[in-house]
C-alpha atoms as a PDB file:
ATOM      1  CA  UNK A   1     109.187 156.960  -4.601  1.00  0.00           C
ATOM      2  CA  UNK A   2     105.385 157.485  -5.772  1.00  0.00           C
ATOM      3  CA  UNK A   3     102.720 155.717  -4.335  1.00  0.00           C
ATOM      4  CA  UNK A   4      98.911 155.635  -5.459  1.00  0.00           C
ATOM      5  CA  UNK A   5      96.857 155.369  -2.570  1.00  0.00           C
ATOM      6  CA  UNK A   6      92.972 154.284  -2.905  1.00  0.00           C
ATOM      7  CA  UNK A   7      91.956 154.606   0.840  1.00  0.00           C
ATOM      8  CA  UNK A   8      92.607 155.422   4.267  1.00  0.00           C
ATOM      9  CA  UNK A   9      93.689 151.957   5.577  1.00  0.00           C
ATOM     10  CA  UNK A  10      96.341 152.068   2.371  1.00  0.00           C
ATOM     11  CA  UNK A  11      97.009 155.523   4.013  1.00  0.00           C
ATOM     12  CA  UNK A  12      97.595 153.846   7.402  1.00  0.00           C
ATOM     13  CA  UNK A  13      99.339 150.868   6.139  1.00  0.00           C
ATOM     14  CA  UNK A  14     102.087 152.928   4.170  1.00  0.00           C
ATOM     15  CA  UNK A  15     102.389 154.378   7.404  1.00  0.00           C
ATOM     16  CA  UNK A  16     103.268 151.290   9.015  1.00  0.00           C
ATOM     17  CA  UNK A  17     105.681 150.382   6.518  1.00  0.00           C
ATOM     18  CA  UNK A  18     107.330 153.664   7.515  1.00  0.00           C
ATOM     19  CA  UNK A  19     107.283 153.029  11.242  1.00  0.00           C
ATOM     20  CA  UNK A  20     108.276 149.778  11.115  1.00  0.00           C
ATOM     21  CA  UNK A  21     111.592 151.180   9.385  1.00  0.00           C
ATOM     22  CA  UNK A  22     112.340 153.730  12.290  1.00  0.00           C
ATOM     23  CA  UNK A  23     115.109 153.536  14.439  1.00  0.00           C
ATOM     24  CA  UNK A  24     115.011 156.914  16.500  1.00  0.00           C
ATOM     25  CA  UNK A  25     116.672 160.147  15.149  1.00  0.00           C
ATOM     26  CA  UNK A  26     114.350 160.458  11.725  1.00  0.00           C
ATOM     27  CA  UNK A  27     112.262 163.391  10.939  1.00  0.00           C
ATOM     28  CA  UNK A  28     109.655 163.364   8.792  1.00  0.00           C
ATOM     29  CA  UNK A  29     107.964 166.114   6.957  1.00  0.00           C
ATOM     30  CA  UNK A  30     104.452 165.841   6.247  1.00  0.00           C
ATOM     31  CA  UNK A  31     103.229 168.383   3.416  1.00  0.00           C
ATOM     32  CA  UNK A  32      99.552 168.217   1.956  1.00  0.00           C
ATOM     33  CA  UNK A  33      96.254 170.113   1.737  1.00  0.00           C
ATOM     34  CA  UNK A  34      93.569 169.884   5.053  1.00  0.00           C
ATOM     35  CA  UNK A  35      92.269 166.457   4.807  1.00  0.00           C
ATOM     36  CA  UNK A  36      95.203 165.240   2.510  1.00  0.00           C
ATOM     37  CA  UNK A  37      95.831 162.010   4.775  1.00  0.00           C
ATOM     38  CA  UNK A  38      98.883 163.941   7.022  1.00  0.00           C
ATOM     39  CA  UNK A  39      97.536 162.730  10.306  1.00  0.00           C
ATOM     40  CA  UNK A  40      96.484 159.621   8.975  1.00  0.00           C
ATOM     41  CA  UNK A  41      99.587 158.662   7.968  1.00  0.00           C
ATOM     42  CA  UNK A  42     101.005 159.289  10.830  1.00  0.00           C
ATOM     43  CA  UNK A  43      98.470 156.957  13.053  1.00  0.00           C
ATOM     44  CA  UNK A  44     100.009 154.208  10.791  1.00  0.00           C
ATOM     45  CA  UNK A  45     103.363 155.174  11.678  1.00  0.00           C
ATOM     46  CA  UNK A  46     102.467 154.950  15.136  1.00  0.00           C
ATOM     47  CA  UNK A  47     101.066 151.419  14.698  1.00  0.00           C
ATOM     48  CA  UNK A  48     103.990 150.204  13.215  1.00  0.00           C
ATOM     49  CA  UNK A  49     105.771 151.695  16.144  1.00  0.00           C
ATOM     50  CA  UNK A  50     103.194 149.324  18.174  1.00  0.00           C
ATOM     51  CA  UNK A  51     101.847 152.687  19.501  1.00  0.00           C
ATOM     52  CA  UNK A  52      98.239 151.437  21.035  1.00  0.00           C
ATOM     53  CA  UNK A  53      97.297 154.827  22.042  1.00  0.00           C
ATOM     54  CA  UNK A  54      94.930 156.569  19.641  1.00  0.00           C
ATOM     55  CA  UNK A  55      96.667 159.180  17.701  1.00  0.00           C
ATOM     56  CA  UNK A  56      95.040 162.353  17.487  1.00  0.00           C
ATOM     57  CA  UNK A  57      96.170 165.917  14.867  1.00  0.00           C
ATOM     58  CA  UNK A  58      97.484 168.133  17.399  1.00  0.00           C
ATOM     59  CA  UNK A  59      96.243 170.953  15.266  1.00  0.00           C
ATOM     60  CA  UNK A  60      95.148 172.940  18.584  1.00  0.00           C
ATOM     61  CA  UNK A  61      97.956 171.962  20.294  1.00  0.00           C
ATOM     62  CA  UNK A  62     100.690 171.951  18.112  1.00  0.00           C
ATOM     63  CA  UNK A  63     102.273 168.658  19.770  1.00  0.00           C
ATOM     64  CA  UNK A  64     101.533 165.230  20.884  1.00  0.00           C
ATOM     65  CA  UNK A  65     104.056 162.587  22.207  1.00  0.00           C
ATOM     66  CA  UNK A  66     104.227 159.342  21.801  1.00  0.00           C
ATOM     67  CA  UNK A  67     105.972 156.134  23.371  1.00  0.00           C
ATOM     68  CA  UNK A  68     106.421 153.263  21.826  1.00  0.00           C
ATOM     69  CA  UNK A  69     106.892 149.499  23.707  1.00  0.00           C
ATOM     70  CA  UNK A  70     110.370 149.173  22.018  1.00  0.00           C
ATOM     71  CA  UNK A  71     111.907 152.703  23.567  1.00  0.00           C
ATOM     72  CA  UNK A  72     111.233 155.132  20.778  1.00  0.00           C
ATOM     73  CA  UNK A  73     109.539 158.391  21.022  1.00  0.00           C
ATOM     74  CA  UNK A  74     107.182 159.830  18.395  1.00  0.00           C
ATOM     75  CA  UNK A  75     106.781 163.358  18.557  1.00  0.00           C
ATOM     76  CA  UNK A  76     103.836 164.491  16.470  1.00  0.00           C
ATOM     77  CA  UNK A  77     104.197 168.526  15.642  1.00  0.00           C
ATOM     78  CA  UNK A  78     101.465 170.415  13.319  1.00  0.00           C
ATOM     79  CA  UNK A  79     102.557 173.931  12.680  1.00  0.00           C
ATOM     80  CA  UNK A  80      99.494 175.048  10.826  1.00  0.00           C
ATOM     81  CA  UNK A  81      98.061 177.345  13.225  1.00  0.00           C
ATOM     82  CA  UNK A  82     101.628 178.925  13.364  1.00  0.00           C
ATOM     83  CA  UNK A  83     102.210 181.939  11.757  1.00  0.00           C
ATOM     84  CA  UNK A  84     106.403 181.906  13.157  1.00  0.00           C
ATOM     85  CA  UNK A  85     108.280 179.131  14.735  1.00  0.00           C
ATOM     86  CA  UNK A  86     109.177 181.665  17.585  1.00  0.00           C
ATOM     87  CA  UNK A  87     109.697 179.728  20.975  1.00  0.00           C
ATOM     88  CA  UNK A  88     109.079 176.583  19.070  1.00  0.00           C
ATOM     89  CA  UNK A  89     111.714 176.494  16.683  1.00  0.00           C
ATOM     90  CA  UNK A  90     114.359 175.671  19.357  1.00  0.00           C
ATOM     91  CA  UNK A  91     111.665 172.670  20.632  1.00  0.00           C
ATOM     92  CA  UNK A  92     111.748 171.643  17.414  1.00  0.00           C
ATOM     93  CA  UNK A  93     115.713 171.688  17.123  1.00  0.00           C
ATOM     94  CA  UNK A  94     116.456 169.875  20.270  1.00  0.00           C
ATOM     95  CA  UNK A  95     113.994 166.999  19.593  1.00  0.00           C
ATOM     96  CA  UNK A  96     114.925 166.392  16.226  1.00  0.00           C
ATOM     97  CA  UNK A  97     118.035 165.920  17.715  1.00  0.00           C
ATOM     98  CA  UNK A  98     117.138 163.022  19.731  1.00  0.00           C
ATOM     99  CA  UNK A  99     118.803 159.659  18.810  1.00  0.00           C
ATOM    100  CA  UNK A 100     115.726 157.544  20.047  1.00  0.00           C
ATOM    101  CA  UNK A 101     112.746 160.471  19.124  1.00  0.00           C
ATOM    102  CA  UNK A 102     111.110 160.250  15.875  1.00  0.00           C
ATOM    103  CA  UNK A 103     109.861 163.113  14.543  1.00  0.00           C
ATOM    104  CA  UNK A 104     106.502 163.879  12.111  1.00  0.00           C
ATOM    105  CA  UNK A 105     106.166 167.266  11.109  1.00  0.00           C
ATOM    106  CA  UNK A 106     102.840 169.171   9.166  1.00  0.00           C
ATOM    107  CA  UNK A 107     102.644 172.047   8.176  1.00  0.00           C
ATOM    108  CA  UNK A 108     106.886 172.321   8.534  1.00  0.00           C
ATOM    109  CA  UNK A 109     106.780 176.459   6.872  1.00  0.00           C
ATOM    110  CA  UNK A 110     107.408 177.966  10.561  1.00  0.00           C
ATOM    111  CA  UNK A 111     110.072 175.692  11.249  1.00  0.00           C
ATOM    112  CA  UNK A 112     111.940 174.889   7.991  1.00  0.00           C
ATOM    113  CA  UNK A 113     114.602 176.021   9.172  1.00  0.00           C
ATOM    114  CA  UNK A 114     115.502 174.405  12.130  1.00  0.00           C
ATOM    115  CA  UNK A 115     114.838 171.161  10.556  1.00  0.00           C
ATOM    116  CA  UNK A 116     117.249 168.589   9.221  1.00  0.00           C
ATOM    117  CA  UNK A 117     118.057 168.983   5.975  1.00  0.00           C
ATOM    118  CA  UNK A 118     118.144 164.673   6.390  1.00  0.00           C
ATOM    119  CA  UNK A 119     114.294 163.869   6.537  1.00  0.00           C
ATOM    120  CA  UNK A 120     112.177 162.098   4.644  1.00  0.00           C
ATOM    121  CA  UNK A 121     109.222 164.255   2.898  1.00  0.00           C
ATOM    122  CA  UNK A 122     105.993 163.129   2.380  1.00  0.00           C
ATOM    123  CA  UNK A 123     104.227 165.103  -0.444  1.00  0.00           C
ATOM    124  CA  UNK A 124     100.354 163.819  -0.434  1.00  0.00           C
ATOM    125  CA  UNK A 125      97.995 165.225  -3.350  1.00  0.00           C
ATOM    126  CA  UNK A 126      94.930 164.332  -3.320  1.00  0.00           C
ATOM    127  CA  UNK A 127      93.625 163.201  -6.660  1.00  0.00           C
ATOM    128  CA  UNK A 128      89.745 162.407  -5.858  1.00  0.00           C
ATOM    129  CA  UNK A 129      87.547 162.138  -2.882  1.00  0.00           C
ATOM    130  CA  UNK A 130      89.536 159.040  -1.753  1.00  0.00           C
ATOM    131  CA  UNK A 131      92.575 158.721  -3.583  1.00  0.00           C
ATOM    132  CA  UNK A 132      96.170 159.978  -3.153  1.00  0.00           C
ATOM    133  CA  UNK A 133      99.404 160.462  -4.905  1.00  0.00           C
ATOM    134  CA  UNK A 134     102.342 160.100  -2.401  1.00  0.00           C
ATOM    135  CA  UNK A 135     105.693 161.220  -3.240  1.00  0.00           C
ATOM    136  CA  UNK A 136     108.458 160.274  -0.951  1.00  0.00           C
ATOM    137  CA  UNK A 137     111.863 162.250  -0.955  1.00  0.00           C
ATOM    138  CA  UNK A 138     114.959 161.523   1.119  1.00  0.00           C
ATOM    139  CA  UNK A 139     117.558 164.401   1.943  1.00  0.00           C
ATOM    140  CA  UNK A 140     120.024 162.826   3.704  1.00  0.00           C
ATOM    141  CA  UNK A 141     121.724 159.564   4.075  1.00  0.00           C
ATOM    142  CA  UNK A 142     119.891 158.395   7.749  1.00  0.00           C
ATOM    143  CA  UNK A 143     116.552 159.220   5.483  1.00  0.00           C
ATOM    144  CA  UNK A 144     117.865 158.092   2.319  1.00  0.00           C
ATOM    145  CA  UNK A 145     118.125 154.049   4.121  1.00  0.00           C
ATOM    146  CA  UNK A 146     114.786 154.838   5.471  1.00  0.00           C
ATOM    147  CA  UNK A 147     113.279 154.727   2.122  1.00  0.00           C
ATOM    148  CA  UNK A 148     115.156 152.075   0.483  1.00  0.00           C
ATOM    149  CA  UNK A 149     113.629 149.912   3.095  1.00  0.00           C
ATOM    150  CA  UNK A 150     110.115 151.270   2.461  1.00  0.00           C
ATOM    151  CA  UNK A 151     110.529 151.162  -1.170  1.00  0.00           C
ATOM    152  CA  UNK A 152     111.856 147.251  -0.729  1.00  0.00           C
ATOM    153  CA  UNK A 153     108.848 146.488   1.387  1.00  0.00           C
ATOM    154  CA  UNK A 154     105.635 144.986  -0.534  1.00  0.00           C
ATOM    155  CA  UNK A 155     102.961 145.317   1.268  1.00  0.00           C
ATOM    156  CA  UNK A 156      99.991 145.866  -1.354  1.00  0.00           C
ATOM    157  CA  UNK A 157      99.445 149.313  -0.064  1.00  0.00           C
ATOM    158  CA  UNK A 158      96.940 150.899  -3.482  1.00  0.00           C
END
C-alpha cells in the first residue's frame, strides 16, 4: 500500500487507522530519515489505541510504554542511538512476543534480527518540507490482515 501524505495530522490520522486495527501481538517497523514522521505516526497509533498520554520519541531512552483503556500495551522502541542490539535484543524478543503488546520499532538495524519476520513496515520518504510517501509492507499473515483492514479503511488521510 502507498499513501501520499500532505501533513502531520494526515501523518497522525494514518496512524489511527493503524491502531484502531491492533489487536496485541503486531510489530511494526518504522524506517525513515530524522524528521520523516516515525514518531508521529506512532502518536496516531496511540490515539487510535485511545492512548491519552502524550507520546514522546524515546530517542534518549530507547523505550517508552504505553497502556491503552482496552488492555493493550504499546511498546515504543527507537534504536537509533544503538550501535548493537546487545542486552536489548532479547527485550526486544520477549515483548514482541506478547499476545496483548504492540510493538513500534525505529531505527529496527540493531535488532533485525530478533524481530518477526510477520510485521508490518512502514517506509516514510519524505518528498518536500511537508509531504510524505508511505509505503506499507506486510510479512506475515497476523500483519498481512492488519493491512487489508487499513487499506479497506477510508479515512481521507492526503
Amino acid at each position: 500500500m502507498n499513501q501520499i501524505i500532505t501533513s502531520t495530522a494526515a501523518m497522525q490520522r494514518l496512524g489511527q487507522v493503524i491502531g484502531r486495527n491492533l489487536k496485541g501481538g503486531e510489530v511494526i517497523e518504522l524506517v525513515g530519515d530524522i524528521g520523516a514522521g516515525k514518531t508521529t505516526l506512532t502518536k496516531g497509533v496511540a490515539k487510535g489505541l485511545d492512548i491519552t498520554e502524550p507520546v514522546q520519541s524515546p530517542t534518549f531512552t530507547i523505550s517508552r510504554v504505553y497502556q491503552s483503556p482496552g488492555g493493550l500495551t504499546l511498546a515504543h522502541y527507537d534504536f537509533y542511538r544503538l550501535g548493537e542490539a546487545g542486552i536489548m535484543a532479547e527485550e526486544i524478543r520477549e515483548v514482541t512476543m506478547q499476545p496483548q503488546t504492540v510493538t513500534v520499532v525505529e531505527w529496527a538495524g540493531a535488532v533485525e534480527q530478533v524481530l518477526p519476520a510477520d510485521r508490518l513496515t512502514a517506509r516514510i520518504l519524505a518528498i518536500d518540507e511537508q509531504s510524505r510517501r508511505v509505503t506499507l509492507n506486510a510479512g506475515g499473515p497476523m500483519s498481512q490482515a492488519l493491512l487489508a483492514a487499513i487499506s479497506t479503511a477510508d479515512e481521507g488521510l492526503g
